[in-house]
PDB file of N, CA and C in Angstrom:
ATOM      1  N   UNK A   1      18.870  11.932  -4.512  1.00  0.00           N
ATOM      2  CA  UNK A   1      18.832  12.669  -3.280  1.00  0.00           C
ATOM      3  C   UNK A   1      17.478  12.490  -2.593  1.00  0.00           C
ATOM      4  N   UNK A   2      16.495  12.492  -3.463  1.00  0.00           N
ATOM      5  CA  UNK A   2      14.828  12.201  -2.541  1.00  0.00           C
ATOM      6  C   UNK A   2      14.828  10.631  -2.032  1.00  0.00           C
ATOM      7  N   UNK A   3      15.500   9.947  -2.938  1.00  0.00           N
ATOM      8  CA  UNK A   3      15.126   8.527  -2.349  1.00  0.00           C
ATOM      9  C   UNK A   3      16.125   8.554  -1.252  1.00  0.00           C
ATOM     10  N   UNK A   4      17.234   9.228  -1.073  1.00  0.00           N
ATOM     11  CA  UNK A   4      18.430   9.237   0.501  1.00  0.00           C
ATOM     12  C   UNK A   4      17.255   9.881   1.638  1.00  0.00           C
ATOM     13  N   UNK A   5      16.165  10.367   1.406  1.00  0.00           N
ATOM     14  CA  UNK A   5      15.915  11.812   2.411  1.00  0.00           C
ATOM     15  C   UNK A   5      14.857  10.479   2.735  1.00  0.00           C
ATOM     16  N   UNK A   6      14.236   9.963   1.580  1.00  0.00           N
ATOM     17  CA  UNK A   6      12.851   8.672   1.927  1.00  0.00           C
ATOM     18  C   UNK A   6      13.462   8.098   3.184  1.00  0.00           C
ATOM     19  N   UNK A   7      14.336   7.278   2.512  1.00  0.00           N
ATOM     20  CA  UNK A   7      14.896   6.216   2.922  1.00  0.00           C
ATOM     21  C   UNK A   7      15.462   5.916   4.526  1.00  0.00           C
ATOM     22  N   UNK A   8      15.775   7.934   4.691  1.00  0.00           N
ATOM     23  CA  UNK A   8      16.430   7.946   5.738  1.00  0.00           C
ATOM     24  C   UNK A   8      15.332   8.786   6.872  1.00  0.00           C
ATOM     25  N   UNK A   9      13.751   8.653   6.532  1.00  0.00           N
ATOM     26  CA  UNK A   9      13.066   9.047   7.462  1.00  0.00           C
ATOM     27  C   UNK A   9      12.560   7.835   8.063  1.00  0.00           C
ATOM     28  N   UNK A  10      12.001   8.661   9.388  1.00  0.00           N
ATOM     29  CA  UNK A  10      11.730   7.600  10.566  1.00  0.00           C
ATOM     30  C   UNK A  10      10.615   6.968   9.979  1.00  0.00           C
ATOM     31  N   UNK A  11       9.885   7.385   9.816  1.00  0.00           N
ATOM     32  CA  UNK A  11       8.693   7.122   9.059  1.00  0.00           C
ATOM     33  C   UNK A  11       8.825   6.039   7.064  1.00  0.00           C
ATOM     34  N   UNK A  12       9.107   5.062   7.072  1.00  0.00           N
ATOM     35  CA  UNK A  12       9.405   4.143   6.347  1.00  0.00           C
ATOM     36  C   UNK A  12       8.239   4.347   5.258  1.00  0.00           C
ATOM     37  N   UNK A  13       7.105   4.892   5.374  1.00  0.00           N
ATOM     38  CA  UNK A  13       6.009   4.567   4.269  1.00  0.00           C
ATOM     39  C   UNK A  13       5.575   5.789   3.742  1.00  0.00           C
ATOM     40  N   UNK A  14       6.630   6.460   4.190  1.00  0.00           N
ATOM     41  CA  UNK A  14       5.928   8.429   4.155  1.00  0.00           C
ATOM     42  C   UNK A  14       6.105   8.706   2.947  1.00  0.00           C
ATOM     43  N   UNK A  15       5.554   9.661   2.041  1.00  0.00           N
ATOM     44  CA  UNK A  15       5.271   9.902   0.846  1.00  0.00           C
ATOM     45  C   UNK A  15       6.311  11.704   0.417  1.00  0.00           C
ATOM     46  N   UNK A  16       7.307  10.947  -0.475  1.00  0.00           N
ATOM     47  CA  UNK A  16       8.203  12.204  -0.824  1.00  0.00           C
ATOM     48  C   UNK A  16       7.646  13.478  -0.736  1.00  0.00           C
ATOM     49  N   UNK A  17       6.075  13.662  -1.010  1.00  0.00           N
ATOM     50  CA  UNK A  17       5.750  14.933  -1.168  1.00  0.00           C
ATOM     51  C   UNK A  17       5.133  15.670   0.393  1.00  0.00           C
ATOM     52  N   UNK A  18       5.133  14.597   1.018  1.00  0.00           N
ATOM     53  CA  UNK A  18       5.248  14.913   2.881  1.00  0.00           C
ATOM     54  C   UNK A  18       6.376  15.566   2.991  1.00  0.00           C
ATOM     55  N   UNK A  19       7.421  14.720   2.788  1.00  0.00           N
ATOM     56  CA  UNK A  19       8.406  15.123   3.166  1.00  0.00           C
ATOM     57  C   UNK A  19       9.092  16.457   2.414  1.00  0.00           C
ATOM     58  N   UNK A  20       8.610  16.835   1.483  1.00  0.00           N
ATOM     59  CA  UNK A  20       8.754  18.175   0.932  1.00  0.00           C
ATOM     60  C   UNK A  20       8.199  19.344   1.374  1.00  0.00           C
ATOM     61  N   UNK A  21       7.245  19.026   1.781  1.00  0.00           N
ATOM     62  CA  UNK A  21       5.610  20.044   1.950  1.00  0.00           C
ATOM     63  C   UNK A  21       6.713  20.726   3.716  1.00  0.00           C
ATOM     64  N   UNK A  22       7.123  19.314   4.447  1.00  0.00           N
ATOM     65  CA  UNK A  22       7.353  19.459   6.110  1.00  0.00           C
ATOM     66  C   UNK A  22       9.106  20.256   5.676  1.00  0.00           C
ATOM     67  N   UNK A  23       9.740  20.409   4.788  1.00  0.00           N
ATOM     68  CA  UNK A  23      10.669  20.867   4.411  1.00  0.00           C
ATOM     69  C   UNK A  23      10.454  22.550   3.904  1.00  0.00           C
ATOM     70  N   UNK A  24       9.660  22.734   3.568  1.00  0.00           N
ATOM     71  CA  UNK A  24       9.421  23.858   2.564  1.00  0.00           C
ATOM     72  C   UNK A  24       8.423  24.491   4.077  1.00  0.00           C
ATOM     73  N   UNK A  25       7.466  23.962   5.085  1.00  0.00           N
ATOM     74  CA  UNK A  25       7.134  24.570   5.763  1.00  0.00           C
ATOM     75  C   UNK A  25       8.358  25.065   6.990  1.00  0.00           C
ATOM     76  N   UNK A  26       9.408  24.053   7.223  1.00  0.00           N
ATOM     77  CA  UNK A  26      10.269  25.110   7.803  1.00  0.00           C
ATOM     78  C   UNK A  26      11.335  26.045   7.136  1.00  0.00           C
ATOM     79  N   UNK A  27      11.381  26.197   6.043  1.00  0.00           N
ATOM     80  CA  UNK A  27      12.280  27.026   5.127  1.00  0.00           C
ATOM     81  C   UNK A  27      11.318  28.635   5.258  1.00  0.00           C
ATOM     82  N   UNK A  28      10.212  28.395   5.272  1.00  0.00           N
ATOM     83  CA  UNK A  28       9.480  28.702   5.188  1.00  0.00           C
ATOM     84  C   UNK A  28       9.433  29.925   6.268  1.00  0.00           C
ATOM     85  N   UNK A  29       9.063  29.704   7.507  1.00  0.00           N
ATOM     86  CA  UNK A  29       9.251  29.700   9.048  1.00  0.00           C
ATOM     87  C   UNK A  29      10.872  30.757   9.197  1.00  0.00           C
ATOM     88  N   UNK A  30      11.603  30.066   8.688  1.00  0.00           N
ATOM     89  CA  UNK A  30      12.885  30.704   8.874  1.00  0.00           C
ATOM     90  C   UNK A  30      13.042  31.777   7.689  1.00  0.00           C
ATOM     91  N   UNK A  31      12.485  31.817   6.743  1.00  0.00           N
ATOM     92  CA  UNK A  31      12.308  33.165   6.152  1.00  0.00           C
ATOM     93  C   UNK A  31      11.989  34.054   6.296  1.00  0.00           C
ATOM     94  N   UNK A  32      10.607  33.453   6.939  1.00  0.00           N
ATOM     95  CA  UNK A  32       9.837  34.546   7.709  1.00  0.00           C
ATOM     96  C   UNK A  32       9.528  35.328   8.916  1.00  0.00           C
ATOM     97  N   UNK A  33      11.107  34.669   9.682  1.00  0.00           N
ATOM     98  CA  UNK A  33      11.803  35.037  10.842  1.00  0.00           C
ATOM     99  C   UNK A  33      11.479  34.389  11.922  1.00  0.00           C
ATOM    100  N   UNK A  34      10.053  32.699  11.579  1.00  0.00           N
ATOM    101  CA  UNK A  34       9.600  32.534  12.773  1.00  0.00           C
ATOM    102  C   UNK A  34      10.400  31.271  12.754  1.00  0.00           C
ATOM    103  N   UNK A  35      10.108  30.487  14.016  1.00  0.00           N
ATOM    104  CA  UNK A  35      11.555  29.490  14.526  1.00  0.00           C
ATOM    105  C   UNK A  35      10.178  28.506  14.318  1.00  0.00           C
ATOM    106  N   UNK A  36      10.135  27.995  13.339  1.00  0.00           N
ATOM    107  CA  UNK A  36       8.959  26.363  13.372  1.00  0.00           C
ATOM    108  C   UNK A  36      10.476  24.860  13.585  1.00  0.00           C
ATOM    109  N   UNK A  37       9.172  23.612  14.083  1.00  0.00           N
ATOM    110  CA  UNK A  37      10.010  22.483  13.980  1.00  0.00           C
ATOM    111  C   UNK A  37       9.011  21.893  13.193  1.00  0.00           C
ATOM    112  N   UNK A  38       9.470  20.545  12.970  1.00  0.00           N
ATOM    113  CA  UNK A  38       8.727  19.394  11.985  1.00  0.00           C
ATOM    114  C   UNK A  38       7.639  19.337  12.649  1.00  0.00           C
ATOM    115  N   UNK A  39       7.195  19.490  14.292  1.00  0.00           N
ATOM    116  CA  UNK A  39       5.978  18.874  14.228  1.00  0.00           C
ATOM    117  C   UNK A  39       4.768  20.488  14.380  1.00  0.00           C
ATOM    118  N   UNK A  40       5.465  21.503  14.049  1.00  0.00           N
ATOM    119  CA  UNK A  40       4.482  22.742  13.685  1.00  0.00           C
ATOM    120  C   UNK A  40       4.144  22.556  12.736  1.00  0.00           C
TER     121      UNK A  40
END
């Protein structure tokens, strides 16, 4: 499933734990009732 999420970002050289960190900051956001996107 991480190498589908790699594979399938725009960003070709980006590092799984980017892409976790930018995942977990909008889970994050929406927990905490505020409306974030990827580039907050």
């Amino acid at each position: 499933m991480l190498n589908r999420l790699k594979a399938e970002h725009e960003n070709e050289n980006i590092y799984l734990s980017s892409i976790a960190d930018e995942a977990i900051r909008v889970y994050y956001g929406q927990v905490m009732g505020k409306v974030r996107t990827a580039a907050n």
